[in-house]
C-alpha atoms as a PDB file:
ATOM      1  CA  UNK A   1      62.319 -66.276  -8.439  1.00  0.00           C
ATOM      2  CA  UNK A   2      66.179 -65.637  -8.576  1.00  0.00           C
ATOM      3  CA  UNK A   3      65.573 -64.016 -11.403  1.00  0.00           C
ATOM      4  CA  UNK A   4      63.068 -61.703 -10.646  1.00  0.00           C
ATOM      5  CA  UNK A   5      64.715 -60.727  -7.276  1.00  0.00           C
ATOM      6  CA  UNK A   6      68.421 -60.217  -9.248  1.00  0.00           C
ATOM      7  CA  UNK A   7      65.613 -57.733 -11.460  1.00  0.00           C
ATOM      8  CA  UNK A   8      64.581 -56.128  -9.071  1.00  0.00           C
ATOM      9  CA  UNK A   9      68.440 -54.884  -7.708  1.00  0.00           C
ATOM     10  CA  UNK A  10      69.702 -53.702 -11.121  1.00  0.00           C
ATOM     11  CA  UNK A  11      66.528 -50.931 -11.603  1.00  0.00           C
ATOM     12  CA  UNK A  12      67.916 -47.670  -9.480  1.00  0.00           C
ATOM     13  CA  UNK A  13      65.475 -45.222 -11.279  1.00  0.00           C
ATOM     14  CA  UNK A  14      61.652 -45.263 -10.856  1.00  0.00           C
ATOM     15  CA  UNK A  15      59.876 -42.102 -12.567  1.00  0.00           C
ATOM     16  CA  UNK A  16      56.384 -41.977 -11.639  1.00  0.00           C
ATOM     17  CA  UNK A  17      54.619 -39.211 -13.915  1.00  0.00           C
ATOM     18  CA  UNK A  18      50.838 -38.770 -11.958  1.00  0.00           C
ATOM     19  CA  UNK A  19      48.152 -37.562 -15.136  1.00  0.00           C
ATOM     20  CA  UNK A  20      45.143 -35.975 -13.072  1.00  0.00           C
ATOM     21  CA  UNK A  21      42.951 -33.909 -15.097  1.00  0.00           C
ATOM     22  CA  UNK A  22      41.854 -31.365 -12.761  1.00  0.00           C
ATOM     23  CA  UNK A  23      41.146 -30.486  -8.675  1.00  0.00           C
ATOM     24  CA  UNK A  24      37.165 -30.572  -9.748  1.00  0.00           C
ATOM     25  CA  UNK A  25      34.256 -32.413  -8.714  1.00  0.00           C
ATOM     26  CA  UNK A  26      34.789 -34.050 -11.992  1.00  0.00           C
ATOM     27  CA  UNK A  27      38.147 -35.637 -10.522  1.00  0.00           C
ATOM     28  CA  UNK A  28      37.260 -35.690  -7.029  1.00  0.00           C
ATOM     29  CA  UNK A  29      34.715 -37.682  -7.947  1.00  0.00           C
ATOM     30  CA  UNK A  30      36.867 -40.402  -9.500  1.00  0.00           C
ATOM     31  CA  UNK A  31      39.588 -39.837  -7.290  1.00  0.00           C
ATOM     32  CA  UNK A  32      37.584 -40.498  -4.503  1.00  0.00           C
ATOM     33  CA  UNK A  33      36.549 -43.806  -6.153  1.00  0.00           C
ATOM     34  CA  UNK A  34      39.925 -45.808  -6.397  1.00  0.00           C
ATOM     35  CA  UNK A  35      38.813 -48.815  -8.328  1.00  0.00           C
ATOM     36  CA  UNK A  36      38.972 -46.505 -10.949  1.00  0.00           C
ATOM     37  CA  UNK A  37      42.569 -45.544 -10.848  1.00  0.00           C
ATOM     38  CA  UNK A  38      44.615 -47.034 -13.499  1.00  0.00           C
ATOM     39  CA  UNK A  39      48.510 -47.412 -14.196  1.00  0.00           C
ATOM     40  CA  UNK A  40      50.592 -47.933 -17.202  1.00  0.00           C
ATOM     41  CA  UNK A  41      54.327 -49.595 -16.589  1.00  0.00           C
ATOM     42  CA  UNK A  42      57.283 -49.695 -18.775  1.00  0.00           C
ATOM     43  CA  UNK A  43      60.751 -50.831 -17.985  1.00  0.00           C
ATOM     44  CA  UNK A  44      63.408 -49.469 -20.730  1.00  0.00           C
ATOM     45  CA  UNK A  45      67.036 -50.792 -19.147  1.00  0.00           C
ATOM     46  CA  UNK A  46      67.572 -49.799 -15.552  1.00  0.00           C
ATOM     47  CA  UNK A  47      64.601 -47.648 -15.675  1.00  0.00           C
ATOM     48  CA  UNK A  48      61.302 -48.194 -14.380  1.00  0.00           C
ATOM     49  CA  UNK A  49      58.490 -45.542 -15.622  1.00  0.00           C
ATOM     50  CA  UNK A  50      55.582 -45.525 -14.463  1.00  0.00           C
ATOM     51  CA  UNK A  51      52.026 -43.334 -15.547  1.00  0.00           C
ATOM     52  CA  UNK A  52      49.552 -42.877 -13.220  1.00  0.00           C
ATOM     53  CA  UNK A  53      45.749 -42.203 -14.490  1.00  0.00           C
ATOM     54  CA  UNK A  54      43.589 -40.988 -11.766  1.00  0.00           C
ATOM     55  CA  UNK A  55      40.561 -40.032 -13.919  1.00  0.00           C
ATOM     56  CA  UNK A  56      39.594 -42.375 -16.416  1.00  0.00           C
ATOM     57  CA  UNK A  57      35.882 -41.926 -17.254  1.00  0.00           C
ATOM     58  CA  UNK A  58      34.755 -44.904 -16.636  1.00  0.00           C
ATOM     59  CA  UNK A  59      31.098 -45.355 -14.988  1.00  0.00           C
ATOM     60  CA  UNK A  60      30.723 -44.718 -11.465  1.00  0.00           C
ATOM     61  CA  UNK A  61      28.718 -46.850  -9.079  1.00  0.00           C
ATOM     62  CA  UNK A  62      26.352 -43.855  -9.313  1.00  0.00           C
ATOM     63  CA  UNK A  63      25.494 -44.885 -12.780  1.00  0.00           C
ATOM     64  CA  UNK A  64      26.540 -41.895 -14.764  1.00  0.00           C
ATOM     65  CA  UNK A  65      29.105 -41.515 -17.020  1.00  0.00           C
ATOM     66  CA  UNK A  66      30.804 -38.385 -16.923  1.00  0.00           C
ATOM     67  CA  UNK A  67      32.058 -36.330 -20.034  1.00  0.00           C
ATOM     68  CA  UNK A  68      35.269 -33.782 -19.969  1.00  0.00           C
ATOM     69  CA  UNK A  69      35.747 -31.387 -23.122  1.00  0.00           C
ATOM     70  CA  UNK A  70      39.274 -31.090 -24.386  1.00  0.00           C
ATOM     71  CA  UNK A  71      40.015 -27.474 -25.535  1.00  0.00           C
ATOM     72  CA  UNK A  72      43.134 -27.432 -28.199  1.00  0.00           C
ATOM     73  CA  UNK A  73      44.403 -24.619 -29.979  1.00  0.00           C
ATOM     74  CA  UNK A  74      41.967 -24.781 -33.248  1.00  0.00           C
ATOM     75  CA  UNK A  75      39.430 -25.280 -31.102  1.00  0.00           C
ATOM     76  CA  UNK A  76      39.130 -28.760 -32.639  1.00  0.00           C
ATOM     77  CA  UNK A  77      36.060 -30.063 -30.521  1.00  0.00           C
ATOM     78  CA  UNK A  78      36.735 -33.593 -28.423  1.00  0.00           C
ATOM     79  CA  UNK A  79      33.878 -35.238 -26.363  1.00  0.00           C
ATOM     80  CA  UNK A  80      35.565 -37.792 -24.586  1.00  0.00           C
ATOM     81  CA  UNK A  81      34.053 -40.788 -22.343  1.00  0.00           C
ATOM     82  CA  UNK A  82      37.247 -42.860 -21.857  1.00  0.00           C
ATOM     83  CA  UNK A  83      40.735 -42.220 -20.816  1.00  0.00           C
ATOM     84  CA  UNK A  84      41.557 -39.126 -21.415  1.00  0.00           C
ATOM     85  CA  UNK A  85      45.098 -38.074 -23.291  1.00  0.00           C
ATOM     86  CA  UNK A  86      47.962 -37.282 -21.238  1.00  0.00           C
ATOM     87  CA  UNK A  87      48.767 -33.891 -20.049  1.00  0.00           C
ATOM     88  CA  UNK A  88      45.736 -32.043 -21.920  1.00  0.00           C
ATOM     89  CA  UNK A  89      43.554 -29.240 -20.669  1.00  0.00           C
ATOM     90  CA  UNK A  90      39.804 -30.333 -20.143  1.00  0.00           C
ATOM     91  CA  UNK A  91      37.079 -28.229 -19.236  1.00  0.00           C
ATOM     92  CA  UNK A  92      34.680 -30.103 -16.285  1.00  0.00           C
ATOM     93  CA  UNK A  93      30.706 -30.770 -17.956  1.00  0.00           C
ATOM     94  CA  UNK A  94      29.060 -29.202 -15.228  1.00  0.00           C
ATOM     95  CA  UNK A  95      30.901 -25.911 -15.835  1.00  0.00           C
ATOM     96  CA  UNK A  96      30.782 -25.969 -19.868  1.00  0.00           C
ATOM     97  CA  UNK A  97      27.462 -23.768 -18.921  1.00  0.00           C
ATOM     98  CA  UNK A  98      28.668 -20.900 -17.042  1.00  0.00           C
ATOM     99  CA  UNK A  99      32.115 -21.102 -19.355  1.00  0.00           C
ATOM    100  CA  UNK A 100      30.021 -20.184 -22.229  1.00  0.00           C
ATOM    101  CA  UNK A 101      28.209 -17.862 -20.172  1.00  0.00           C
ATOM    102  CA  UNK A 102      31.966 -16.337 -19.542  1.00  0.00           C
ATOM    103  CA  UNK A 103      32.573 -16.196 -23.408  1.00  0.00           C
ATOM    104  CA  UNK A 104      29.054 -14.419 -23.906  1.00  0.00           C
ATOM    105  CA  UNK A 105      29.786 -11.874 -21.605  1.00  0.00           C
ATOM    106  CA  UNK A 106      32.875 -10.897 -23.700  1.00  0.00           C
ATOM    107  CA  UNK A 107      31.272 -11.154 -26.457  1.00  0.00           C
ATOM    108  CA  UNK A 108      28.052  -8.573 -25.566  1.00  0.00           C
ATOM    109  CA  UNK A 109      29.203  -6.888 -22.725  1.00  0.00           C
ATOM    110  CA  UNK A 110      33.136  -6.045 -23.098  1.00  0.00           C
ATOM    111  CA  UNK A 111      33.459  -6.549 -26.839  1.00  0.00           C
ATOM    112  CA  UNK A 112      31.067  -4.016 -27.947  1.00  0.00           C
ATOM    113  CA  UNK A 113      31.324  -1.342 -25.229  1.00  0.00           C
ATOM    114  CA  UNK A 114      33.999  -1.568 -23.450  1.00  0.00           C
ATOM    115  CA  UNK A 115      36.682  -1.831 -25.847  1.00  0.00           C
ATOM    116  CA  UNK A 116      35.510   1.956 -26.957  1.00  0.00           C
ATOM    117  CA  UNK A 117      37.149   3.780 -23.516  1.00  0.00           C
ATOM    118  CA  UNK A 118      40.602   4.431 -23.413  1.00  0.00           C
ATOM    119  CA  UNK A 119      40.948   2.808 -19.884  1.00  0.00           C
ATOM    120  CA  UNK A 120      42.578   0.186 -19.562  1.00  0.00           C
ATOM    121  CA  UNK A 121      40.405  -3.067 -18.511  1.00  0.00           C
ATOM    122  CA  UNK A 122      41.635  -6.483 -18.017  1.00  0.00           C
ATOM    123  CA  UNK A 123      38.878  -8.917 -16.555  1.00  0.00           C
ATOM    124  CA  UNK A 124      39.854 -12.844 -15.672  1.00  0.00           C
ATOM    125  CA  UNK A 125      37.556 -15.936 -15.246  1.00  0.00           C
ATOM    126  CA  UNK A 126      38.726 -18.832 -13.732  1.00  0.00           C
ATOM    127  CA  UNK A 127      37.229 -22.331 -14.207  1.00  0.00           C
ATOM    128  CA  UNK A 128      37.863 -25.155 -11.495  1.00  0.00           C
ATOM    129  CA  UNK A 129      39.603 -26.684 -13.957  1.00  0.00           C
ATOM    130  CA  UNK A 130      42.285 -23.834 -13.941  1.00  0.00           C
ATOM    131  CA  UNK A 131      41.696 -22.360 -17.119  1.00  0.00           C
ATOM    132  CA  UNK A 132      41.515 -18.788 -17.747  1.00  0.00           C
ATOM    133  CA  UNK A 133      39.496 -16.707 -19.479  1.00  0.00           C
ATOM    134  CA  UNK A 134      41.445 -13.321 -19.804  1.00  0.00           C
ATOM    135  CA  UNK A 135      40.343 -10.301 -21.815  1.00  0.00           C
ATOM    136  CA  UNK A 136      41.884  -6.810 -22.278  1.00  0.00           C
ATOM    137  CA  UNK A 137      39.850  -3.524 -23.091  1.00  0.00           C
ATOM    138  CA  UNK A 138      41.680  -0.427 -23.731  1.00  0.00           C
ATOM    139  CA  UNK A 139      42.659   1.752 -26.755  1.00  0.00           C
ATOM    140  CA  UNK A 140      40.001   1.529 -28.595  1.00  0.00           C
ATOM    141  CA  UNK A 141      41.240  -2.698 -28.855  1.00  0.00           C
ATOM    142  CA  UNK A 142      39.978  -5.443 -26.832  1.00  0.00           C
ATOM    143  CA  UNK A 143      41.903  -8.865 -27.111  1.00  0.00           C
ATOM    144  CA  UNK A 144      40.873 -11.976 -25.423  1.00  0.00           C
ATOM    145  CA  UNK A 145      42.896 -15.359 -24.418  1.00  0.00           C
ATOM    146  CA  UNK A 146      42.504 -18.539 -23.179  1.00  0.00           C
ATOM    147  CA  UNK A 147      45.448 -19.549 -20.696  1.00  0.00           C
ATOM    148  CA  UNK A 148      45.623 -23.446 -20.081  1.00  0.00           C
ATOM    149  CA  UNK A 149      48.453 -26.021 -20.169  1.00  0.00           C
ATOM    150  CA  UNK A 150      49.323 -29.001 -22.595  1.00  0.00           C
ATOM    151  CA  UNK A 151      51.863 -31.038 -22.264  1.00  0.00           C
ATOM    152  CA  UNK A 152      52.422 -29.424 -19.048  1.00  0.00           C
ATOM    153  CA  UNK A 153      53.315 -26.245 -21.033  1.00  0.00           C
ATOM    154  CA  UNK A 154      51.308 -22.604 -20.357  1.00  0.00           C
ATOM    155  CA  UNK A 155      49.089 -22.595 -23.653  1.00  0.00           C
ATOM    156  CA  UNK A 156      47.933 -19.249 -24.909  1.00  0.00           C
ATOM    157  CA  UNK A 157      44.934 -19.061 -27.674  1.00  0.00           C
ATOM    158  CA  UNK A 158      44.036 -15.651 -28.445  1.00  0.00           C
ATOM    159  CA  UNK A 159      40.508 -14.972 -30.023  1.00  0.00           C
ATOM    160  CA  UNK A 160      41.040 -11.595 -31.238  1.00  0.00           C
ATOM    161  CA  UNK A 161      38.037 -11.764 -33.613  1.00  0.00           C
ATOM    162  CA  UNK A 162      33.969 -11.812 -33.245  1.00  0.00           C
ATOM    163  CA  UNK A 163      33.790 -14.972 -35.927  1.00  0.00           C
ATOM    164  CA  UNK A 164      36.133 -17.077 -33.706  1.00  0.00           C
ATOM    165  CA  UNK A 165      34.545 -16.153 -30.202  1.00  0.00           C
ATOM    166  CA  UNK A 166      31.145 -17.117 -31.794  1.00  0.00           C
ATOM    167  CA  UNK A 167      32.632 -20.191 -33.446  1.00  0.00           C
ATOM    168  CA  UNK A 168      33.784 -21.236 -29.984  1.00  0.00           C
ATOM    169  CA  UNK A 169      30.369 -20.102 -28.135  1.00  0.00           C
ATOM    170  CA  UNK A 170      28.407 -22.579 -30.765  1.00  0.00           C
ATOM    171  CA  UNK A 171      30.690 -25.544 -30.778  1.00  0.00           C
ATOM    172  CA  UNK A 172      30.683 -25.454 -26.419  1.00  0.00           C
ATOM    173  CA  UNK A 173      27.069 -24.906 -26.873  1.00  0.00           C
ATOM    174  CA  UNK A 174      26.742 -27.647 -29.001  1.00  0.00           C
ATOM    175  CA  UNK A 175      28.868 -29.997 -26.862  1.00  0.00           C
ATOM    176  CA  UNK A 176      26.572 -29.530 -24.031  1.00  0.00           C
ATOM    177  CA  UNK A 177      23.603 -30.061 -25.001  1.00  0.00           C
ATOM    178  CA  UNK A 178      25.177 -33.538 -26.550  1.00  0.00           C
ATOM    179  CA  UNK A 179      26.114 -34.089 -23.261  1.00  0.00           C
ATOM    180  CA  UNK A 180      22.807 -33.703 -21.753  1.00  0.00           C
ATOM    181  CA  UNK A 181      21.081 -35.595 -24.831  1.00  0.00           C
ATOM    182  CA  UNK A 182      23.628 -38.260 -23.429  1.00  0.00           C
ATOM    183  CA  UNK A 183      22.672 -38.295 -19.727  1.00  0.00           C
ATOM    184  CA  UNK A 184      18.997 -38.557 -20.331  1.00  0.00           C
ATOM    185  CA  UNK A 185      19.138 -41.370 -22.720  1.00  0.00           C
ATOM    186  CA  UNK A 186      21.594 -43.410 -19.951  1.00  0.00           C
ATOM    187  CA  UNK A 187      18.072 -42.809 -17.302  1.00  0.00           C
END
């Protein structure tokens, strides 16, 4: 007990580092549901750190599980349905739909007619998860990039070319209907 208490004075510095994934309904929902809040501590000399994880994808009492895609700069795929990694961008399930509606739009509407004008276009779409789609028309050019953060660091991935925008548009694609596969079997 002595001990403990004579612990307890010597540690002056607490760092709490909070990992949330995103302000979705995907978090909200396991925000809202604080069994499911987990915490990782470490003590390293007079310091105590400790890592909160406010979405861990575990099941709900709903019964579903929910999924979260991880988007990295080689568009390395991740379908993940337990804690997720620290400080990585995730894209919420519900919106991989309309996000690869986004990327289709770029790809048959701005890539092949825009990009012919010499005005200048820049068009933006925003998921809840805060990433951004961004693409510029203009000079006979279009360029397109994904904004996000890792590591808690603005991430840019450009996709300057029609083979990697349809590379991505198949591998979301892919993902969701894995996801879906995945919901019916859990009914």
């Amino acid at each position: 007990m002595l001990q403990a208490e004579a612990q307890q004075r010597s540690i002056d510095t607490v760092v709490v580092r909070v990992d949330s994934m995103f302000e979705s309904k995907f978090h909200r929902k396991l925000y809202d549901n604080r069994t499911n809040v987990k915490y990782h501590l470490q003590e390293r000399g007079r310091v105590r750190d400790i890592i909160v994880f406010l979405a861990t994808l575990e099941e709900l009492k709903t019964g579903n599980r929910l999924y979260a895609v991880r988007v990295d700069q080689r568009f390395n795929r991740g379908l993940f349905t337990d804690a997720p990694l620290a400080n990585a961008e995730y894209i919420d399930e519900d919106e991989l739909a309309t996000f690869v509606d986004y990327l289709k739009q770029v790809k048959q509407d701005i890539m092949t007619t825009d990009h012919v004008s010499q005005n200048y276009t820049e068009y933006r779409f925003y998921t809840r998860a805060g990433i951004m789609l961004e693409c510029y028309t203009g000079v006979n050019r279009w360029r397109c990039v994904l904004h996000y953060e890792l590591a808690k660091m603005p991430t840019d991935t450009y996709i300057n070319n029609p083979e990697r925008l349809e590379e991505l548009i198949q591998t979301l694609t892919e993902i969701d209907q894995e996801i879906k596969t995945l919901r019916k079997n859990q009914k």
